[in-house]
PDB file of N, CA and C in Angstrom:
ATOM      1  N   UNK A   1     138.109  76.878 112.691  1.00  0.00           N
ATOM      2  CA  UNK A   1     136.947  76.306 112.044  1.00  0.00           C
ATOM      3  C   UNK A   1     135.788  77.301 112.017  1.00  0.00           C
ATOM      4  N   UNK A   2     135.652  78.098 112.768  1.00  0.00           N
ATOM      5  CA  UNK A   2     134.393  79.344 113.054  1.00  0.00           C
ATOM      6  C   UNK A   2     134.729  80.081 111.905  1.00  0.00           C
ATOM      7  N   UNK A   3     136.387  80.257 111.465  1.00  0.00           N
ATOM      8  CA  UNK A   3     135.869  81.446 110.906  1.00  0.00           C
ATOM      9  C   UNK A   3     135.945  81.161 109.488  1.00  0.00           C
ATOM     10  N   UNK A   4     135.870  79.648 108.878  1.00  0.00           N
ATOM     11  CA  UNK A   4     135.568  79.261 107.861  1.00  0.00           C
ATOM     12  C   UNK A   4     133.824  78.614 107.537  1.00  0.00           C
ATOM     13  N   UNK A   5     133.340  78.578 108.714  1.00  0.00           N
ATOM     14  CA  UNK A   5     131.731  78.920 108.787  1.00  0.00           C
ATOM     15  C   UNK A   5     131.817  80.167 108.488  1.00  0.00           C
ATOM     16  N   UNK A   6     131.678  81.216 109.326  1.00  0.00           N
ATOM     17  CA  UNK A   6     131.328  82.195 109.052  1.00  0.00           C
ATOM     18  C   UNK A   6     131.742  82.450 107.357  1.00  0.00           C
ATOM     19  N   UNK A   7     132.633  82.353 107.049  1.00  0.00           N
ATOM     20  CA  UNK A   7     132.846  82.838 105.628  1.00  0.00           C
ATOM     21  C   UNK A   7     131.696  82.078 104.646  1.00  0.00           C
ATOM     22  N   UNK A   8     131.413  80.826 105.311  1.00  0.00           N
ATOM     23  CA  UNK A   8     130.508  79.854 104.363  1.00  0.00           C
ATOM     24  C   UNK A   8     129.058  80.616 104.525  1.00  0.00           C
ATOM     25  N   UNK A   9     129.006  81.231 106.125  1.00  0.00           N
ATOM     26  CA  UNK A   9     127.811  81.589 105.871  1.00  0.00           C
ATOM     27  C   UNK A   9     127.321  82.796 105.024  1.00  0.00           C
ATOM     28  N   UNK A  10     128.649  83.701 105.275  1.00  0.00           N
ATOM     29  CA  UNK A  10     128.448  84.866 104.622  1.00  0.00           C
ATOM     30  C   UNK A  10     128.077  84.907 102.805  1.00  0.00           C
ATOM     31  N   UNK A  11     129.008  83.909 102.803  1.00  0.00           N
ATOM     32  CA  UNK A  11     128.768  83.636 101.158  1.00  0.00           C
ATOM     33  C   UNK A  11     127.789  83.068 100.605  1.00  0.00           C
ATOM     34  N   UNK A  12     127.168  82.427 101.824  1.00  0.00           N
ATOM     35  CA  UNK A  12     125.378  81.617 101.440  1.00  0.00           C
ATOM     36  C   UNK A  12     124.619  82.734 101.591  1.00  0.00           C
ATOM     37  N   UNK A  13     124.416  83.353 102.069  1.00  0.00           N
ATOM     38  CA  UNK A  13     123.441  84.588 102.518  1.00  0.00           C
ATOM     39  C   UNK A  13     123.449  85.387 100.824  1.00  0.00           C
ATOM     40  N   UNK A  14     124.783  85.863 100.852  1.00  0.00           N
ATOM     41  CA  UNK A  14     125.179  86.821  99.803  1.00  0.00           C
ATOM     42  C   UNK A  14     124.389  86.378  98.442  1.00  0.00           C
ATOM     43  N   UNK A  15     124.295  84.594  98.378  1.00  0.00           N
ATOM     44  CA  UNK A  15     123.896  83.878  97.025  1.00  0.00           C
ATOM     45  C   UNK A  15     122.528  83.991  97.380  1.00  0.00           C
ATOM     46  N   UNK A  16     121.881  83.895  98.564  1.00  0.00           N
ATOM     47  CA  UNK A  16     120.521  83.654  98.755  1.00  0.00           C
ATOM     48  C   UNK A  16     120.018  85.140  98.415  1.00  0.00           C
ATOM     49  N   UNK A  17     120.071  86.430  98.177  1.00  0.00           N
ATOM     50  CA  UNK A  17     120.117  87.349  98.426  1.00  0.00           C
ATOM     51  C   UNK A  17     120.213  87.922  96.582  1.00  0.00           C
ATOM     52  N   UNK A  18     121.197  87.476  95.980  1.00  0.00           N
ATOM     53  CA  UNK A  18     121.607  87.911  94.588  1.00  0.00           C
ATOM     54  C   UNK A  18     120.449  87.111  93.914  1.00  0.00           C
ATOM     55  N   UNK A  19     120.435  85.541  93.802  1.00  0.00           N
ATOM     56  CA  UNK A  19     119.912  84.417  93.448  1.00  0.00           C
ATOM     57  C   UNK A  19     118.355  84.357  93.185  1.00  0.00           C
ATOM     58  N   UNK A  20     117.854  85.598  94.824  1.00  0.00           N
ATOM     59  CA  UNK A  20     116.508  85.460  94.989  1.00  0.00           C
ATOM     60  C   UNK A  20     116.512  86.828  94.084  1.00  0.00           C
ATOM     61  N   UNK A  21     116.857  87.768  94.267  1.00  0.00           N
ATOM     62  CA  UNK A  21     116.566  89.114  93.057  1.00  0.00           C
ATOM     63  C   UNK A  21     116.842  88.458  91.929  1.00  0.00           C
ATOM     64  N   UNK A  22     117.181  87.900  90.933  1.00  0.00           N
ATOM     65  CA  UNK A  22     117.265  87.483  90.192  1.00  0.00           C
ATOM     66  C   UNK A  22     115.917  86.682  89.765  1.00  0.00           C
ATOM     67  N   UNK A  23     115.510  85.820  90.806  1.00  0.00           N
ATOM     68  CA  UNK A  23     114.257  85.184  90.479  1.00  0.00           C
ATOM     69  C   UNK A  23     113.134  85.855  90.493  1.00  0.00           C
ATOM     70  N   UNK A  24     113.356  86.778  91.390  1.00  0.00           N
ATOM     71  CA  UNK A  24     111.846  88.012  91.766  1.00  0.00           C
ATOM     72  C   UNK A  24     112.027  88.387  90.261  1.00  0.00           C
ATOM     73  N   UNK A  25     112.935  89.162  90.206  1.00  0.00           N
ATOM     74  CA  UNK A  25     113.322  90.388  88.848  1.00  0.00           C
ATOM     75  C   UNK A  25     112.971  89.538  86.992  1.00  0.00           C
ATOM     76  N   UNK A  26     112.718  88.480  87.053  1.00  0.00           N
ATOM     77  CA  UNK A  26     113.238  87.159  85.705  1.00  0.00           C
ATOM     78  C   UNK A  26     112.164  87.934  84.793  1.00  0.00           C
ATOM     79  N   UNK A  27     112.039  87.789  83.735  1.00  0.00           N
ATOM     80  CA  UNK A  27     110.873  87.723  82.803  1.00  0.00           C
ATOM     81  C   UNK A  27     109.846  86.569  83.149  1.00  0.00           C
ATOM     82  N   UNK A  28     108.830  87.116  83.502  1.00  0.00           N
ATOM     83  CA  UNK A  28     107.591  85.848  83.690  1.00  0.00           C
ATOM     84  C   UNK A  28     107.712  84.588  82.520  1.00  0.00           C
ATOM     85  N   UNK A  29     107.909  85.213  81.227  1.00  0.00           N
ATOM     86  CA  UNK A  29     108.293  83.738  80.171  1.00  0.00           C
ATOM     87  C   UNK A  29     109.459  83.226  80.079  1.00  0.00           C
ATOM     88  N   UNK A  30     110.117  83.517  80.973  1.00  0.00           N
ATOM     89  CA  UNK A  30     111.567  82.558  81.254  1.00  0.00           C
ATOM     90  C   UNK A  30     111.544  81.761  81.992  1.00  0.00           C
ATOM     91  N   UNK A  31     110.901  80.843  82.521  1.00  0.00           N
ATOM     92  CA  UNK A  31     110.508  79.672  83.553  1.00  0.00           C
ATOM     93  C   UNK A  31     111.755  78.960  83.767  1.00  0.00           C
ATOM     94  N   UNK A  32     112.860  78.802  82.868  1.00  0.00           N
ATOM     95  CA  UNK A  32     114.004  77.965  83.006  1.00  0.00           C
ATOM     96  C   UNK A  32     115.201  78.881  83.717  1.00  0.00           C
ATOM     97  N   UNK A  33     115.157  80.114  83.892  1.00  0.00           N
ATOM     98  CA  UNK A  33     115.636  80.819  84.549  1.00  0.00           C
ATOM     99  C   UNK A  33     115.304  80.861  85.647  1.00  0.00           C
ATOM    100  N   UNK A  34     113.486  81.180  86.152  1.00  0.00           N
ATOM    101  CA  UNK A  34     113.702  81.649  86.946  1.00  0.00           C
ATOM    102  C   UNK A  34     113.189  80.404  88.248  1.00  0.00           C
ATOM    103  N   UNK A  35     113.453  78.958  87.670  1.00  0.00           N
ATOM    104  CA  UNK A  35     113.439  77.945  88.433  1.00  0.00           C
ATOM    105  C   UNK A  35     114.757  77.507  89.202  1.00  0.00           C
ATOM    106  N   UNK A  36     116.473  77.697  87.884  1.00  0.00           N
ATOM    107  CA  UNK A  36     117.778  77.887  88.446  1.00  0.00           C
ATOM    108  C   UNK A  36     117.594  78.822  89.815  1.00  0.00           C
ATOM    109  N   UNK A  37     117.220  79.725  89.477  1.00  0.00           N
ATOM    110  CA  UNK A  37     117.618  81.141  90.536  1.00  0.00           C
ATOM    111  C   UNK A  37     117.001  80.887  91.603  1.00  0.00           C
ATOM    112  N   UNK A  38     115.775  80.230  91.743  1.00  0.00           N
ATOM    113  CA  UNK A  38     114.895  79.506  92.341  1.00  0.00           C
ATOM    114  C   UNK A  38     115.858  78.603  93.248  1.00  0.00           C
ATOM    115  N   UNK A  39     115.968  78.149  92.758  1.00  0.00           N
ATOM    116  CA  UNK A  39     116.921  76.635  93.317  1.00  0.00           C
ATOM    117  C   UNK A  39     118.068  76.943  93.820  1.00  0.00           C
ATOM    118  N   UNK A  40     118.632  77.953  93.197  1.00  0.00           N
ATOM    119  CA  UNK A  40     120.271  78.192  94.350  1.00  0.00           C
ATOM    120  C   UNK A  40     120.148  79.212  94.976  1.00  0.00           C
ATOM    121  N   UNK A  41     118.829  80.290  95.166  1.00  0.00           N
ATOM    122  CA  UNK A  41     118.597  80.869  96.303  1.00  0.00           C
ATOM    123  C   UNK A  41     117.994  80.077  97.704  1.00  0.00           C
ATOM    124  N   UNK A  42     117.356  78.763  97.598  1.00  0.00           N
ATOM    125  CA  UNK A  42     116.906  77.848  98.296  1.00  0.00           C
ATOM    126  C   UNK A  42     118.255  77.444  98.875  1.00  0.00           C
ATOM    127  N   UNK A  43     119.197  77.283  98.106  1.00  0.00           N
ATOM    128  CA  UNK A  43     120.474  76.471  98.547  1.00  0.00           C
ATOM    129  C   UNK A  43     121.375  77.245  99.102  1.00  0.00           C
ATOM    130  N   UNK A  44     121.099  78.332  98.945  1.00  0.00           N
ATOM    131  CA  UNK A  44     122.007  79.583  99.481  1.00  0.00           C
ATOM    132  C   UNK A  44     121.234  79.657 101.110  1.00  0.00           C
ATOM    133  N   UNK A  45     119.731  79.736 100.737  1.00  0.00           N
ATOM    134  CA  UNK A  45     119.224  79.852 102.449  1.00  0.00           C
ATOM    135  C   UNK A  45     119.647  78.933 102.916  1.00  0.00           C
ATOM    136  N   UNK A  46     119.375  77.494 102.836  1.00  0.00           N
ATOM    137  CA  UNK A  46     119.322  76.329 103.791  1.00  0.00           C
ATOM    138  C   UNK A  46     120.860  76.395 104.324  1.00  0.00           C
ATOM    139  N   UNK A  47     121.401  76.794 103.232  1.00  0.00           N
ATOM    140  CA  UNK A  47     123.258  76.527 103.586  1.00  0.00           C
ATOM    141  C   UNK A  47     123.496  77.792 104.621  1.00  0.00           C
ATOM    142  N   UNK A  48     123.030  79.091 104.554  1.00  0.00           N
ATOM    143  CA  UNK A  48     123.159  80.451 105.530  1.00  0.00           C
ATOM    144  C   UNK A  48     122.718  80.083 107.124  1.00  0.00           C
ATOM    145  N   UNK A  49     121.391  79.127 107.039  1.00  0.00           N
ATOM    146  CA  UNK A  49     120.753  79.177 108.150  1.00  0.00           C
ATOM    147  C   UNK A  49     121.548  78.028 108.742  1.00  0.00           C
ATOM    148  N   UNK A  50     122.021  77.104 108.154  1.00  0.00           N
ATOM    149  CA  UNK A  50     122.345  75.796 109.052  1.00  0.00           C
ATOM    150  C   UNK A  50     124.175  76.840 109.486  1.00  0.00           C
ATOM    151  N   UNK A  51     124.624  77.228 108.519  1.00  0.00           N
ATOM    152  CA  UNK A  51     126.117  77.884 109.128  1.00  0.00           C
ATOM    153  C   UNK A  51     125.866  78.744 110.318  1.00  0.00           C
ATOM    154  N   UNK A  52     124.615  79.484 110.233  1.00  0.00           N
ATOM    155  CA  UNK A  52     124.359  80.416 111.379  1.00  0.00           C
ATOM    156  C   UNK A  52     124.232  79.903 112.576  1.00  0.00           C
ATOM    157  N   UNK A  53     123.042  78.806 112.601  1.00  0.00           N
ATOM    158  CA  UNK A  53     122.830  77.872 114.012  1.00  0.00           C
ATOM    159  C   UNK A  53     124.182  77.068 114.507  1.00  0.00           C
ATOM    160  N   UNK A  54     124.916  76.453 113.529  1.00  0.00           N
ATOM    161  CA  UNK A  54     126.171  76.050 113.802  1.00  0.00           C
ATOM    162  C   UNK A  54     127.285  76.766 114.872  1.00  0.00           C
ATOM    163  N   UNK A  55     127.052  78.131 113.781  1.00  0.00           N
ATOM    164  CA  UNK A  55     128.221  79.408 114.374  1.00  0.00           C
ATOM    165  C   UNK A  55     127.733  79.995 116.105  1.00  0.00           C
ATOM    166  N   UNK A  56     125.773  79.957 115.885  1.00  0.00           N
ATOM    167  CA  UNK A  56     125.515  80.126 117.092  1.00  0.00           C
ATOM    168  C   UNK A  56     125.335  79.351 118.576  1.00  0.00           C
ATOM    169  N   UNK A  57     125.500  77.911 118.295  1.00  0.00           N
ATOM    170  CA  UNK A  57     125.726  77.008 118.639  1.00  0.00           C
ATOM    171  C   UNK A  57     126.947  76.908 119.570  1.00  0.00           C
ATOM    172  N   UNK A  58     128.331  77.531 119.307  1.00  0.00           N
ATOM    173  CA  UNK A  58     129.325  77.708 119.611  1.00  0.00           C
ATOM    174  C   UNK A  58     130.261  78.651 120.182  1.00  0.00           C
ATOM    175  N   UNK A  59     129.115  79.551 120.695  1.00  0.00           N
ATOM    176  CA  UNK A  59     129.130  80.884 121.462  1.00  0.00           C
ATOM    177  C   UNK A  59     129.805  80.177 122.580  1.00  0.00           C
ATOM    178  N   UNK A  60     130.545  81.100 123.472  1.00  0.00           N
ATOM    179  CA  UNK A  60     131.231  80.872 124.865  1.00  0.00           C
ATOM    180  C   UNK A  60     130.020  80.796 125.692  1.00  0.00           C
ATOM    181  N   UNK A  61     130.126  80.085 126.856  1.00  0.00           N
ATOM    182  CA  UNK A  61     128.706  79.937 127.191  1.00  0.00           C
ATOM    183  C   UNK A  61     129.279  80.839 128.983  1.00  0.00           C
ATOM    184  N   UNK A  62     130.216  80.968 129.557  1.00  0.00           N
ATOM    185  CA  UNK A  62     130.958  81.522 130.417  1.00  0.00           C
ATOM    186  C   UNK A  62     131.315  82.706 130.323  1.00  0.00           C
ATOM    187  N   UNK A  63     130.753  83.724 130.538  1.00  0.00           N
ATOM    188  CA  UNK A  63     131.147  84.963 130.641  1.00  0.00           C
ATOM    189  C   UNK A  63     131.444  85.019 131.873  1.00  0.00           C
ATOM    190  N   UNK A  64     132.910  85.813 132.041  1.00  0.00           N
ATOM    191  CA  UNK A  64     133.242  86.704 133.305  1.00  0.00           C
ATOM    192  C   UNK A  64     133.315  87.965 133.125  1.00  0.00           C
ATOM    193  N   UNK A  65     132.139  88.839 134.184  1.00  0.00           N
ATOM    194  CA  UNK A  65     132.579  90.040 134.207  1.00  0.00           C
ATOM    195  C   UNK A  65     133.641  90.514 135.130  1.00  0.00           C
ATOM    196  N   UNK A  66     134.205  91.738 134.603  1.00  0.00           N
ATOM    197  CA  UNK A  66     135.267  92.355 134.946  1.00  0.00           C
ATOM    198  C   UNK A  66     134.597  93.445 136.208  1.00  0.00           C
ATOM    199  N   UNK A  67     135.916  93.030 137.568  1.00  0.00           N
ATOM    200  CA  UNK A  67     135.315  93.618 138.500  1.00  0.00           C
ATOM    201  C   UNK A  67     136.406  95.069 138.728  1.00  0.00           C
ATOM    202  N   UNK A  68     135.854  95.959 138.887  1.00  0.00           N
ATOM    203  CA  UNK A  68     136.571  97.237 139.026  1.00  0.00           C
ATOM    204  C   UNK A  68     137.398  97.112 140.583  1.00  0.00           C
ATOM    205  N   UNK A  69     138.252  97.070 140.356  1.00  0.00           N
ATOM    206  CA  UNK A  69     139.795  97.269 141.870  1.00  0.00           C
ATOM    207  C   UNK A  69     139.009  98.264 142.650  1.00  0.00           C
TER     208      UNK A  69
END
C-alpha cells in the first residue's frame, strides 16, 4: 500500500508542479485557462501533501541500532 501512495504522491507533486507553470506562464487574456491550471495545480497540491503526511505517518517508529561484536 506505501508504495502505491508514494506513486500517488509522486504523480500529485509532478501535476502540481507542470499545472502551476502553466498557470504562472498563461496569457493574462486567457482567464479560462489559466483558472483550469489553477484548479488542478490546487488538486495536485492538496492530493501531494495529504499522500506525504500519510506516507510519513507510517515510518517505523523502532529503530535498532546495530551493535559491533
Amino acid at each position: 500500500m506505501n508504495k502505491l501512495i508514494a506513486v500517488v504522491c509522486v504523480i500529485s507533486w509532478s501535476g502540481f508542479w507542470a499545472f502551476g507553470y502553466l498557470a504562472l506562464s498563461a496569457d493574462v487574456h486567457d482567464q479560462a485557462q489559466i483558472l483550469v491550471a489553477s484548479l488542478l495545480a490546487a488538486l495536485g497540491f492538496l492530493t501531494g501533501v495529504f499522500a506525504y503526511i500519510r506516507l510519513a505517518r507510517e515510518r517505523p517508529v523502532n529503530y535498532r541500532r546495530v551493535m559491533p561484536r
